[in-house]
N, C-alpha and C. Protein backbone atom coordinates (compact mmCIF):
# COMPACT_ATOMS: atom_id res chain seq x y z
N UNK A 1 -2.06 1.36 6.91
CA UNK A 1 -2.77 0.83 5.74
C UNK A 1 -3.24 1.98 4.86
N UNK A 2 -3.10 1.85 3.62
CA UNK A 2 -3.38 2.74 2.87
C UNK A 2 -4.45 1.89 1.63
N UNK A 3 -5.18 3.53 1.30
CA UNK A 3 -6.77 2.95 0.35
C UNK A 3 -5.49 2.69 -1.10
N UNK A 4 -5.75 2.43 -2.21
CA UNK A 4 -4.84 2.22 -3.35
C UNK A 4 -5.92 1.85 -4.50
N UNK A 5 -6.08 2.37 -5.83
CA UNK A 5 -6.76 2.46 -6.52
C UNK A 5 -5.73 1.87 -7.80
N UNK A 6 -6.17 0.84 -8.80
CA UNK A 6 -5.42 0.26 -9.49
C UNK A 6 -6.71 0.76 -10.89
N UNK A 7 -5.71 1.46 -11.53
CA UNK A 7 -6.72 1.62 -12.44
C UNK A 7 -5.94 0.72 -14.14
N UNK A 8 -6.60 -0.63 -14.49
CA UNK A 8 -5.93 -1.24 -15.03
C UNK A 8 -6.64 -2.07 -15.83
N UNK A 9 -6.53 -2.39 -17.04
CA UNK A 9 -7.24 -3.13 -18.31
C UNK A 9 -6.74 -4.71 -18.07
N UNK A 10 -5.85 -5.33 -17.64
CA UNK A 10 -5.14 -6.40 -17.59
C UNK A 10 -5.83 -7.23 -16.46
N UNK A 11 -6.59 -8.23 -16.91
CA UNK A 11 -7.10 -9.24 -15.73
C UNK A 11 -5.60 -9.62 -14.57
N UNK A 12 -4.72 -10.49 -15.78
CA UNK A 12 -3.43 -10.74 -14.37
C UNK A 12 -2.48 -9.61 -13.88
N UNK A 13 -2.52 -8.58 -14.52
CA UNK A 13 -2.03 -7.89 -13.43
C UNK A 13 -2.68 -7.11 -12.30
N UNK A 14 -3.89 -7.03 -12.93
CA UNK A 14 -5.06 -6.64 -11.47
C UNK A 14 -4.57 -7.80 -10.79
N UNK A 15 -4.73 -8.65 -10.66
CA UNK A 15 -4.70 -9.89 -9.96
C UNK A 15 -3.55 -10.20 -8.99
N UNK A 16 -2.27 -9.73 -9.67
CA UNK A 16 -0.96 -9.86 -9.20
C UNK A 16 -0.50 -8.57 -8.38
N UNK A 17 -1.43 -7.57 -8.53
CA UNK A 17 -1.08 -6.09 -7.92
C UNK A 17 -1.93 -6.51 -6.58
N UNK A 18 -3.10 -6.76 -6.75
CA UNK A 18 -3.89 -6.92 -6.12
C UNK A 18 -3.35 -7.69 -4.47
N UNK A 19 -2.86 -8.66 -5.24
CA UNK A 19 -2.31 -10.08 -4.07
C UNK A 19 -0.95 -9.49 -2.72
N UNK A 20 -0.20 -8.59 -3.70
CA UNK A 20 0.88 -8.26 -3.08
C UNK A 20 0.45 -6.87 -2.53
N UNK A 21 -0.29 -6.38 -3.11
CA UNK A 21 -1.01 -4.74 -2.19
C UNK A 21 -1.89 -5.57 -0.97
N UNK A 22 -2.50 -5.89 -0.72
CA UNK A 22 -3.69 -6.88 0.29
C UNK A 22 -2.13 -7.62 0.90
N UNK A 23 -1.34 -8.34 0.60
CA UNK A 23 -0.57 -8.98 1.71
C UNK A 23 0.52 -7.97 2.49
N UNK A 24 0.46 -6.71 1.93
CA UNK A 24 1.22 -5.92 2.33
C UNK A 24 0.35 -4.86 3.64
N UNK A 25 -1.16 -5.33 3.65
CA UNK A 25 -1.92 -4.54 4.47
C UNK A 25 -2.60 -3.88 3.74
N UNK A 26 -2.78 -3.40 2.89
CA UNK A 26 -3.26 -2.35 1.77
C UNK A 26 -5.02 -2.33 1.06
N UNK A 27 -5.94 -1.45 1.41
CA UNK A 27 -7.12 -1.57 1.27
C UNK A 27 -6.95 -1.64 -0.66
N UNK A 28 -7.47 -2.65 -1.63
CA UNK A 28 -7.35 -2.59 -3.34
C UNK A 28 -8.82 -2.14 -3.89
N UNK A 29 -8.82 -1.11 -4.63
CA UNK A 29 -9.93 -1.26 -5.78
C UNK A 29 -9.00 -1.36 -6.93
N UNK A 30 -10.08 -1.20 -7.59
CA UNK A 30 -9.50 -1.17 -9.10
C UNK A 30 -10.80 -0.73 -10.28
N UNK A 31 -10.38 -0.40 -11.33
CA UNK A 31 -11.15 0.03 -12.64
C UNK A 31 -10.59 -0.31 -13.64
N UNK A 32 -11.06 -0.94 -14.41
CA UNK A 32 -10.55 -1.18 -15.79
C UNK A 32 -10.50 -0.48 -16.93
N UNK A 33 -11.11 0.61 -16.95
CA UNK A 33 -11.24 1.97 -17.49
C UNK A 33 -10.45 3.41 -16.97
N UNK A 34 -10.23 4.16 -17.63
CA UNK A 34 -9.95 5.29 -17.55
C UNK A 34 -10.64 6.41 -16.32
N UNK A 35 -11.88 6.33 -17.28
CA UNK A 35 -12.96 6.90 -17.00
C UNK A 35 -13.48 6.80 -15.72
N UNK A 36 -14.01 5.75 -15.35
CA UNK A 36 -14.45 4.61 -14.18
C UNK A 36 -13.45 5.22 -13.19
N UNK A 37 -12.26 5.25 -13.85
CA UNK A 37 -11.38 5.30 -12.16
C UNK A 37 -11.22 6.49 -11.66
N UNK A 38 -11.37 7.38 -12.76
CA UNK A 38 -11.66 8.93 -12.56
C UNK A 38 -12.91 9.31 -11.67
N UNK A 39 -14.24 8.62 -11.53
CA UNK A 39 -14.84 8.78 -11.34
C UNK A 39 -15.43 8.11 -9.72
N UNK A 40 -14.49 7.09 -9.58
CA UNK A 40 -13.77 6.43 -8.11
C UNK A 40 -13.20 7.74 -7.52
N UNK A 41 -12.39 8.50 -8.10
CA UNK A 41 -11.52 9.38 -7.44
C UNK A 41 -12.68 10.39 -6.71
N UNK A 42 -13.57 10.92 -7.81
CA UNK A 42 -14.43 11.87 -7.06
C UNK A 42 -14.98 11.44 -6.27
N UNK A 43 -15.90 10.50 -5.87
CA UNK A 43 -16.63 9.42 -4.71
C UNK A 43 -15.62 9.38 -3.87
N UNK A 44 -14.69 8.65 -3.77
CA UNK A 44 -14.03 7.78 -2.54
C UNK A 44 -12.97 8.76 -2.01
N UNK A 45 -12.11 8.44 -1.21
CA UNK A 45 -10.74 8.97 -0.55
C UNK A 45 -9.74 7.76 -1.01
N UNK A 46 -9.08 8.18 -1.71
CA UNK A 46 -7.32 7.24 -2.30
C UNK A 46 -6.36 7.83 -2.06
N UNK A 47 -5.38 7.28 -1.49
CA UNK A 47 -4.00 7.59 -1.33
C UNK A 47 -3.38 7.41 -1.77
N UNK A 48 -3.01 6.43 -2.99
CA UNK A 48 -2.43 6.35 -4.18
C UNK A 48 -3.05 5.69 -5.51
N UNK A 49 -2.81 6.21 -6.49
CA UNK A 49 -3.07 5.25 -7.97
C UNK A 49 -1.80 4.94 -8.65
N UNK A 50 -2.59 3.57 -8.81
CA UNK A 50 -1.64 2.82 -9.73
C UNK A 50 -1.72 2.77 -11.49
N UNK A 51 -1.49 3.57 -12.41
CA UNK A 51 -2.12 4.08 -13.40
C UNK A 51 -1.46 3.50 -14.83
N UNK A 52 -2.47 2.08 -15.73
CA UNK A 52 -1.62 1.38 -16.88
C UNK A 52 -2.07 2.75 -17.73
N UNK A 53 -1.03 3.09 -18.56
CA UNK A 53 -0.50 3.91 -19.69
C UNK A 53 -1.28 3.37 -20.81
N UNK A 54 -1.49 2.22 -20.86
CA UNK A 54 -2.51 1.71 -22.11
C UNK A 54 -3.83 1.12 -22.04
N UNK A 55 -4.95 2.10 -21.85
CA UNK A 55 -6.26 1.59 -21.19
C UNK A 55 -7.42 1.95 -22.47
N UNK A 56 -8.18 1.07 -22.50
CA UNK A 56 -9.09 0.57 -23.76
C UNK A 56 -9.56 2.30 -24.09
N UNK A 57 -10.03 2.93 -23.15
CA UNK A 57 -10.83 4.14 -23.26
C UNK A 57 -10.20 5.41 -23.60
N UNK A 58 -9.33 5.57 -22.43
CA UNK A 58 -8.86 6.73 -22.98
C UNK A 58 -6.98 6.45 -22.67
N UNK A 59 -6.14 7.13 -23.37
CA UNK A 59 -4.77 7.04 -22.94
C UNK A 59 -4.02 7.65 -21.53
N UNK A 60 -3.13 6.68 -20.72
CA UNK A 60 -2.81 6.83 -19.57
C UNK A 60 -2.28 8.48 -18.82
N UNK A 61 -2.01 9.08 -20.13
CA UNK A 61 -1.44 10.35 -20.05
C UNK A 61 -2.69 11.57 -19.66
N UNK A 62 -4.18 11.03 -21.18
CA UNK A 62 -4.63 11.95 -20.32
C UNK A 62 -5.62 11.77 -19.06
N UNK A 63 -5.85 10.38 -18.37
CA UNK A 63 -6.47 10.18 -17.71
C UNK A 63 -5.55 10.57 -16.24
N UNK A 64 -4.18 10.98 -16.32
CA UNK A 64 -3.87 11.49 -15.25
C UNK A 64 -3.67 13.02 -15.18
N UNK A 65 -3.95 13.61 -16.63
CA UNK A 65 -4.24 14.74 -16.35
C UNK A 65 -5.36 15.01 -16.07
N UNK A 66 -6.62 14.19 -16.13
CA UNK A 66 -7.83 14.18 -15.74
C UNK A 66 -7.72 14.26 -14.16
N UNK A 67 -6.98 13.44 -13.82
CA UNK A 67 -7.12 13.21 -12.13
C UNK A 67 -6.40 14.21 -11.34
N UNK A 68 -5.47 14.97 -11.98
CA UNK A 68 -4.49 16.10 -11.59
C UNK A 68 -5.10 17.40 -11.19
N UNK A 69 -6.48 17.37 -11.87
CA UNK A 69 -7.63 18.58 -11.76
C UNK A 69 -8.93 18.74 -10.96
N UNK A 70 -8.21 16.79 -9.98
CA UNK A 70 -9.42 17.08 -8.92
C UNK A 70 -8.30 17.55 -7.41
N UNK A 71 -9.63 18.55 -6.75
CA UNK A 71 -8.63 18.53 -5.57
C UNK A 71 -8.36 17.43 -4.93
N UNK A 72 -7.38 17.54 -3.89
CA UNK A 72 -6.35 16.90 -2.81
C UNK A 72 -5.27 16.09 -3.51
N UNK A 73 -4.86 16.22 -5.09
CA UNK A 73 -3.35 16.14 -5.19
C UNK A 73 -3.22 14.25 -4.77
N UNK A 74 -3.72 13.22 -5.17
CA UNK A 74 -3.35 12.07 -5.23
C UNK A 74 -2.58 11.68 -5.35
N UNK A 75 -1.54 11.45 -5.03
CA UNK A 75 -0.18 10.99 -5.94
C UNK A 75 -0.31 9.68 -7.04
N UNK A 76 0.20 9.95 -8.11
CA UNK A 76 0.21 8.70 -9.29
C UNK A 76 1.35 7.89 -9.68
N UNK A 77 1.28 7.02 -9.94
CA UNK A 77 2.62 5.89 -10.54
C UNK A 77 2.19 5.16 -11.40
N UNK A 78 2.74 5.97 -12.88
CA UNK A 78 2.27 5.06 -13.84
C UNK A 78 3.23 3.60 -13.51
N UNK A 79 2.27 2.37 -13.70
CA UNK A 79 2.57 1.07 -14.42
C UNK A 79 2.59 0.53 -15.62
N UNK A 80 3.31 0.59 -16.20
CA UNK A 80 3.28 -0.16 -17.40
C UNK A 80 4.31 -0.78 -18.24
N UNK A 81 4.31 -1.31 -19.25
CA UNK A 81 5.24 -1.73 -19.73
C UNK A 81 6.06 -1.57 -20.82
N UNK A 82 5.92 -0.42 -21.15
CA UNK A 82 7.16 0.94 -22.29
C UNK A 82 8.19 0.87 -21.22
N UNK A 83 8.86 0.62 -21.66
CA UNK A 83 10.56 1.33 -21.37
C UNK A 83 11.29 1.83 -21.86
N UNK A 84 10.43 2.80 -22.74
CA UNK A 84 10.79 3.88 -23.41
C UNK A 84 11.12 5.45 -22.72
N UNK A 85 11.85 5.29 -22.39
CA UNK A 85 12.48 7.21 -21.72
C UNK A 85 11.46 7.79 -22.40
N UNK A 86 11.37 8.19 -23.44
CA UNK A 86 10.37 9.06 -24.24
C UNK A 86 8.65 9.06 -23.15
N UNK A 87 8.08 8.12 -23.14
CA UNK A 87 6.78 7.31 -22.44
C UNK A 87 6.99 7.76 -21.21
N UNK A 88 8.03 7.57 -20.53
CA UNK A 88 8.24 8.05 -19.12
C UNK A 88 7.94 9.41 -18.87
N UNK A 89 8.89 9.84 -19.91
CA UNK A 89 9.07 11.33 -19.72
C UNK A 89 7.92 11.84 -20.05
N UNK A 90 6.94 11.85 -21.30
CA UNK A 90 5.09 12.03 -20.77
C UNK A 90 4.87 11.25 -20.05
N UNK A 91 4.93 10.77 -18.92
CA UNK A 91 3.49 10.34 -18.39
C UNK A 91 4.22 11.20 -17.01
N UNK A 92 5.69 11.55 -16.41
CA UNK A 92 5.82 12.49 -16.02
C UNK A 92 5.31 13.89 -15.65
N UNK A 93 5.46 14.09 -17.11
CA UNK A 93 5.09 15.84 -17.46
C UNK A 93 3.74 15.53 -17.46
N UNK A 94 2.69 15.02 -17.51
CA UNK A 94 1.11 14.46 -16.98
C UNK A 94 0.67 14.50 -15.84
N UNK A 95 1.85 14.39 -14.84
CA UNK A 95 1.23 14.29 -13.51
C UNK A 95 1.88 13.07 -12.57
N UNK A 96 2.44 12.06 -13.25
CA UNK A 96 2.67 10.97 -12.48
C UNK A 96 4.06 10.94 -11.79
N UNK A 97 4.23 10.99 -10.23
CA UNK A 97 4.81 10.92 -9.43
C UNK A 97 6.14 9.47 -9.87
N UNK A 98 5.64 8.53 -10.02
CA UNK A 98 6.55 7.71 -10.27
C UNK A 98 6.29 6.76 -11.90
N UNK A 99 6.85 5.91 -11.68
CA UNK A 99 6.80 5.13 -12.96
C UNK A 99 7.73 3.91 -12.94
N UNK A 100 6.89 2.63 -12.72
CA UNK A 100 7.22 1.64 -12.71
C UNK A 100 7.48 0.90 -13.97
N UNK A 101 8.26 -0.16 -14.03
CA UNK A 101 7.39 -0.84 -15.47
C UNK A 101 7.26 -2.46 -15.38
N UNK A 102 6.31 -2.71 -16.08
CA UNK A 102 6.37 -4.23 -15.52
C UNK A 102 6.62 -5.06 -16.54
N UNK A 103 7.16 -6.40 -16.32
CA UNK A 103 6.53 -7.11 -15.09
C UNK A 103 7.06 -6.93 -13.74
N UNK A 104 6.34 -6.46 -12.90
CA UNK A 104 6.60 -5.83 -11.69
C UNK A 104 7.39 -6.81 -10.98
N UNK A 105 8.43 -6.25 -9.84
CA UNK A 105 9.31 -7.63 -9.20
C UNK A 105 8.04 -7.28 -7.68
N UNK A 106 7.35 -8.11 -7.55
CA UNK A 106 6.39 -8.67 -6.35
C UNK A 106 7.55 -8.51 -5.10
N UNK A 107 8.74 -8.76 -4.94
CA UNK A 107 9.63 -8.81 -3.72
C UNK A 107 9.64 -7.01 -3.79
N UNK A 108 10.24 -6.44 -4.18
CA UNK A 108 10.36 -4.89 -4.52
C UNK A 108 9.14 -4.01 -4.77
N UNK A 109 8.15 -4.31 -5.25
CA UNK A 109 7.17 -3.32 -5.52
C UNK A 109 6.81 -2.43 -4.55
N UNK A 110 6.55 -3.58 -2.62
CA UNK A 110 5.77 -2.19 -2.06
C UNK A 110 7.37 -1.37 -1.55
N UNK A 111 8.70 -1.82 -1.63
CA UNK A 111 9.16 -0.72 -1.20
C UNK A 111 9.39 0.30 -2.60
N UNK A 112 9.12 0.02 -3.59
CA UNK A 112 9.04 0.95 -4.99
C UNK A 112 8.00 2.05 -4.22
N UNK A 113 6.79 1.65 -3.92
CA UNK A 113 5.65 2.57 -3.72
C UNK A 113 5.45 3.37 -2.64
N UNK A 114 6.45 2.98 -1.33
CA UNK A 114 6.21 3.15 -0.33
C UNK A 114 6.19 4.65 -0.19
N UNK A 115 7.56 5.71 -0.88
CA UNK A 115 7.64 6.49 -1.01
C UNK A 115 6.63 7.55 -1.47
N UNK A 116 5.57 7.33 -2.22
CA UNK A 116 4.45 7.80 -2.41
C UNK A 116 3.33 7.96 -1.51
N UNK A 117 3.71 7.02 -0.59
CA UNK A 117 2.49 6.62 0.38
C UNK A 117 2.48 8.01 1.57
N UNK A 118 3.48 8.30 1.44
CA UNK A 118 3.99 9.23 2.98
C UNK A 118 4.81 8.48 3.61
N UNK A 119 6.11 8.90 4.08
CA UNK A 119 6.84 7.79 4.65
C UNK A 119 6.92 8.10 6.10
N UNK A 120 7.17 7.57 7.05
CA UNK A 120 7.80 7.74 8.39
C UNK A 120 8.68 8.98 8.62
N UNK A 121 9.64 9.17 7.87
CA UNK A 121 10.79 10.57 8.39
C UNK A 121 10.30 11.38 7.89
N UNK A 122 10.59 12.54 8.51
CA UNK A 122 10.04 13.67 8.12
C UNK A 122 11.07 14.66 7.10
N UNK A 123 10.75 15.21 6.35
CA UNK A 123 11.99 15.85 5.29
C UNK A 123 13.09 16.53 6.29
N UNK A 124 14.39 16.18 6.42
CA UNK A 124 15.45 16.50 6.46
C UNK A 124 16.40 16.23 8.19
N UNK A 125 15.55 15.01 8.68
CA UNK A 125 15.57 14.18 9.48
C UNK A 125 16.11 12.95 9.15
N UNK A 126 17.19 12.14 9.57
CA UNK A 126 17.76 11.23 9.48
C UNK A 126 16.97 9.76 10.62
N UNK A 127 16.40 9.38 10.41
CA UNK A 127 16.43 8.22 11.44
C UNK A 127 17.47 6.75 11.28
N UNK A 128 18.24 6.72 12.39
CA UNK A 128 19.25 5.75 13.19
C UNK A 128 18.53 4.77 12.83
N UNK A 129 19.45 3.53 12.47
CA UNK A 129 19.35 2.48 12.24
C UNK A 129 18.29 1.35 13.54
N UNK A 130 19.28 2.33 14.71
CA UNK A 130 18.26 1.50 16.19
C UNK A 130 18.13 2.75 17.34
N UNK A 131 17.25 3.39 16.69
CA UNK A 131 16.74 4.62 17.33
C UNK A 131 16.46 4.21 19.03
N UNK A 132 16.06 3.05 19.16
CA UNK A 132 15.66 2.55 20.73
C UNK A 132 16.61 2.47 21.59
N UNK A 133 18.24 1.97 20.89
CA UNK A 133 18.90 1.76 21.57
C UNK A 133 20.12 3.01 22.24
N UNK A 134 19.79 3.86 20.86
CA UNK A 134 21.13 4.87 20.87
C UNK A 134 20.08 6.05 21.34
N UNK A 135 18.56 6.36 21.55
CA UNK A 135 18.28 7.62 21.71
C UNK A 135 18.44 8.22 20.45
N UNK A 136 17.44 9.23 20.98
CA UNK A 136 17.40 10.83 19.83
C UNK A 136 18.33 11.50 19.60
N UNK A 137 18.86 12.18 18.44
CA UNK A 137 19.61 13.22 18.38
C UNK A 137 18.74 14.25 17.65
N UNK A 138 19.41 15.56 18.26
CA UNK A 138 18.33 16.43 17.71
C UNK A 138 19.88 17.01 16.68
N UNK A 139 18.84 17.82 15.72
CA UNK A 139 19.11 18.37 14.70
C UNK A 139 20.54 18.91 14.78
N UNK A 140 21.80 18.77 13.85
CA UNK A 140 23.03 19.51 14.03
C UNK A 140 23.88 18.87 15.80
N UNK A 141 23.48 17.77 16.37
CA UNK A 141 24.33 17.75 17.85
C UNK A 141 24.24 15.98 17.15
N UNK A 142 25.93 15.67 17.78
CA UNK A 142 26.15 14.19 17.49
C UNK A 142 25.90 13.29 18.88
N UNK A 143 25.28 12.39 18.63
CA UNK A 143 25.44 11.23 19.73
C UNK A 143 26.09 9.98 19.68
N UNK A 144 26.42 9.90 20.67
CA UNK A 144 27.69 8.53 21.08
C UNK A 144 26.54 6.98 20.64
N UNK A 145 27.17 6.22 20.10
CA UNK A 145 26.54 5.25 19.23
C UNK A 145 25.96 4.23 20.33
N UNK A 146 26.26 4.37 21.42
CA UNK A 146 25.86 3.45 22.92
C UNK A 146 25.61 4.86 24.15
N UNK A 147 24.33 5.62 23.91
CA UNK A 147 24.90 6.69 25.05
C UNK A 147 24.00 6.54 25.81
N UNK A 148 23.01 5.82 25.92
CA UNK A 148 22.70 5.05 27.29
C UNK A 148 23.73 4.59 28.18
N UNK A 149 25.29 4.10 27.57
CA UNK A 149 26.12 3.43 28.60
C UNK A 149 27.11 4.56 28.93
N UNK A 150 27.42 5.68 27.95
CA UNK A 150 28.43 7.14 28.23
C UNK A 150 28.28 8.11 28.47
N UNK A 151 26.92 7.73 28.37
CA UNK A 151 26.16 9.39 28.89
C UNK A 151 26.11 10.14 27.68
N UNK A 152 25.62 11.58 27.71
CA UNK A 152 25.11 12.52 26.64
C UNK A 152 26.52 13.54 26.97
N UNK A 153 27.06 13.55 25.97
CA UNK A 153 28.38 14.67 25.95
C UNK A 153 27.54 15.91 25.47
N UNK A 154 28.01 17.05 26.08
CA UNK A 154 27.54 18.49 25.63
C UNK A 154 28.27 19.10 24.38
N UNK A 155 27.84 19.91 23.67
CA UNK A 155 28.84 20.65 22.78
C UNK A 155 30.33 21.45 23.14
N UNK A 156 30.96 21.26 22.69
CA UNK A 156 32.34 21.56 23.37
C UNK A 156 33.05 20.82 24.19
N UNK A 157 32.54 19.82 24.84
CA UNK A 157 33.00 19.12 25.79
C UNK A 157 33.22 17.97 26.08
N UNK A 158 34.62 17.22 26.19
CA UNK A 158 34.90 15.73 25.87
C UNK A 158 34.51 15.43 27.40
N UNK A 159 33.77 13.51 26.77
CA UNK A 159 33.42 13.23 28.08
C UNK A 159 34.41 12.11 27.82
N UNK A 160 35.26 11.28 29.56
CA UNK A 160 35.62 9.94 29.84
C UNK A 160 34.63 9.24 29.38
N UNK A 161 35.34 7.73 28.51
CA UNK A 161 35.30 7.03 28.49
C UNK A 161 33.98 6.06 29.17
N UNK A 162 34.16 6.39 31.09
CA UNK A 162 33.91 5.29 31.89
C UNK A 162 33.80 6.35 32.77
N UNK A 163 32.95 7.84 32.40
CA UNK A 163 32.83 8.57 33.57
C UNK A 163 32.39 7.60 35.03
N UNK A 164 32.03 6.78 35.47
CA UNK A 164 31.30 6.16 36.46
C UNK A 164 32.89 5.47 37.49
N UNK A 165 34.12 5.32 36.79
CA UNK A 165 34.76 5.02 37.23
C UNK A 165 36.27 6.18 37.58
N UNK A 166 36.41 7.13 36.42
CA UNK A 166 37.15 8.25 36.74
C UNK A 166 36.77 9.49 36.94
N UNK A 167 35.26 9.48 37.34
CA UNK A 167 34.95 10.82 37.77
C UNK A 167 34.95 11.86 36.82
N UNK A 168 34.05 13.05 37.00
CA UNK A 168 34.03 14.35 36.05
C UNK A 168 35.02 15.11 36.44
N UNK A 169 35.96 15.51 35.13
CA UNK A 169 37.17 16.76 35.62
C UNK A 169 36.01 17.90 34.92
N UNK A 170 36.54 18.89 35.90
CA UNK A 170 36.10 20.59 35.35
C UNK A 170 36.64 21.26 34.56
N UNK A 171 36.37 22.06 33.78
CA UNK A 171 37.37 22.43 32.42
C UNK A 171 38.23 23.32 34.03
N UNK A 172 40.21 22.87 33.32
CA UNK A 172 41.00 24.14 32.85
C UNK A 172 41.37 23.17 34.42
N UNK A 173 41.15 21.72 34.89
CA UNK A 173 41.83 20.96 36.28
C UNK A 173 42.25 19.46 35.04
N UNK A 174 43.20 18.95 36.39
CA UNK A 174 44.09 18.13 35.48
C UNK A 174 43.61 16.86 36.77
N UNK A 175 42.88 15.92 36.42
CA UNK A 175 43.14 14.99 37.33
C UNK A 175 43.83 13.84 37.53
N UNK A 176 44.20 12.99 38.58
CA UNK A 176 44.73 12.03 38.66
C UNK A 176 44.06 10.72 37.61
N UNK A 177 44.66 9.81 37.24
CA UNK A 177 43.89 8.77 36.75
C UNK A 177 42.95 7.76 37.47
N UNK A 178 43.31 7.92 39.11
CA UNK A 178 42.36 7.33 39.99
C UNK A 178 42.03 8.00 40.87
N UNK A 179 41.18 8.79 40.40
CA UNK A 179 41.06 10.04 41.45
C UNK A 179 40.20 9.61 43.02
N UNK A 180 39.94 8.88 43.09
CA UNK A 180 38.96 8.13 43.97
C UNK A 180 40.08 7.67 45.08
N UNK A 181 41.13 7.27 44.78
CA UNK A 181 42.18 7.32 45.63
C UNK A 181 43.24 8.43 45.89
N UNK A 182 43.63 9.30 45.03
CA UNK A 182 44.47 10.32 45.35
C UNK A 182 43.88 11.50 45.82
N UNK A 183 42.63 11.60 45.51
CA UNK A 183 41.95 13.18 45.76
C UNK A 183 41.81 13.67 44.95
N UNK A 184 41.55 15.30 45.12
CA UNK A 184 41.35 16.04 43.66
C UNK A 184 42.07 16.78 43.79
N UNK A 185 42.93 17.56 42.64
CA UNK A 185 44.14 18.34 42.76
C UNK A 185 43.49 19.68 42.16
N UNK A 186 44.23 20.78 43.42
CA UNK A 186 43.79 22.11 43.00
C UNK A 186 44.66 22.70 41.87
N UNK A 187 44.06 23.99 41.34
CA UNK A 187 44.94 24.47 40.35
C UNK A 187 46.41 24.87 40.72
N UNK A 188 47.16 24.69 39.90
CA UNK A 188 48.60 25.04 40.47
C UNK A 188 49.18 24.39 41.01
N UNK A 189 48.52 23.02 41.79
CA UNK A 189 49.44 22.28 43.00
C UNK A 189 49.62 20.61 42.08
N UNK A 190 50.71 20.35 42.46
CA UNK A 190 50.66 19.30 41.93
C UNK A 190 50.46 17.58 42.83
N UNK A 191 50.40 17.27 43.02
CA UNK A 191 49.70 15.73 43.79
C UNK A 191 51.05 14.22 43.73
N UNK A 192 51.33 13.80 44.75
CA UNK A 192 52.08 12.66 44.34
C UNK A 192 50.90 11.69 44.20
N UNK A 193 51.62 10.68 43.32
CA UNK A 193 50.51 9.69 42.74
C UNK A 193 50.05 8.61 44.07
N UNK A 194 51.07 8.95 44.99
CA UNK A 194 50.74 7.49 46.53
C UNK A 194 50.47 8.78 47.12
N UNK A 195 50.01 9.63 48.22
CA UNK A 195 50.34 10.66 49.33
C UNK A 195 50.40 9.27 50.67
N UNK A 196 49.74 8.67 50.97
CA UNK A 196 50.21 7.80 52.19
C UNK A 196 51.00 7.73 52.67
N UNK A 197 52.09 7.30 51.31
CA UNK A 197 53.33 6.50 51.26
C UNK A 197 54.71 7.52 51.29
N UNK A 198 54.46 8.74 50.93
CA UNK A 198 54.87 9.66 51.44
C UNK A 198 55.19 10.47 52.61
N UNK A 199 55.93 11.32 53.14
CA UNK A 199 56.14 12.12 54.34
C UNK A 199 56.66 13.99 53.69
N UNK A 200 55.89 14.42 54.72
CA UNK A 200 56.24 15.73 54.09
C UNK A 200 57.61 16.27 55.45
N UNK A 201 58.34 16.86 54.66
CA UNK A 201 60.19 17.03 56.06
C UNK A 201 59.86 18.78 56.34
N UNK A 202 60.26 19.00 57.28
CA UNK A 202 60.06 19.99 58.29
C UNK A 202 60.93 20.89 56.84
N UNK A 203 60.03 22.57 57.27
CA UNK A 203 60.43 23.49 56.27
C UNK A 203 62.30 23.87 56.78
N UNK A 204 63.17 23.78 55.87
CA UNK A 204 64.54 24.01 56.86
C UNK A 204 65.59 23.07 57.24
């Protein structure tokens, strides 16, 4: 759960930010002023603002350069409703981390924001679709997409299939395909595939 500060002049979109931040888990204030919310920032602890570009008091641009000059670095996302590249691009160069515009899509918003929030992976870490099932891989080494059932292959080294049923060969030995019945063949010698069924004839 994260604190979230809506700093916003608009009764329904306080209202509509509000509904979908709170059903998403999310602690809401809000200010309807510039000023006011600047002044939330120094008092409280926020983890993100939500910042309208067009507020009665002062303009969205410089009220996030206002907030840019307190410590701990807040992250900002202007909201609003220019969809003007130009507008973006200041409220950018101001300070603001993202930039939405509304009318906000309520299905999409918290994963719009989530990214601001701090996310789960850590920079330059991949997390697996079903991390529970396939295990960890660490950094630069590949894992088998089921290796709870194949085991963990080493670098350099191909593993069977069904090690549990044809046994581990040692690098640089050649084994039978059922080794469990023929034995294990030393280097150099070669193995008939039955020996039982075989007879070995006097040297001569």
């Amino acid at each position: 759960m994260a604190t979230i500060l809506i700093i916003e002049d608009d009764p329904n979109s306080i209202k509509i930010l509000t509904r979908v931040l709170e059903r998403a888990g999310h602690e809401v204030m809000f200010a309807t002023e510039g000023l006011s919310g600047v002044k939330i920032i120094h008092e409280q602890k926020v983890d993100l603002i939500l910042l309208d570009m067009g507020l009665p008091d002062l303009g969205g641009h410089t009220v996030a350069a206002l907030i840019k000059r307190i410590p701990g670095s807040v992250p900002i996302v202007a909201v609003t409703a220019s969809t003007d590249p130009a507008v973006e691009r200041r409220a950018r160069s101001y300070g603001c981390a993202g930039y939405i515009t509304k009318p906000i899509n309520t299905r999409t918003f918290i994963e719009q924001i989530t990214p601001y929030l701090g996310g789960a992976t850590e920079p330059g870490k991949t997390l697996i679709a079903n991390s529970s099932l396939s295990g960890a891989t660490e950094p630069g080494k590949t894992q088998d997409a089921n290796s709870s059932l194949s085991g963990t292959t080493e670098p350099g080294k191909t593993q069977d299939a069904n090690p549990i049923l044809s046994g581990t060969t040692d690098p640089g030995r050649t084994q039978d395909a059922n080794s469990s019945r023929s034995g294990a063949v030393e280097p150099g010698k070669t193995q008939d595939a039955n020996p039982e069924l075989t007879t070995q004839s006097p040297a001569g």
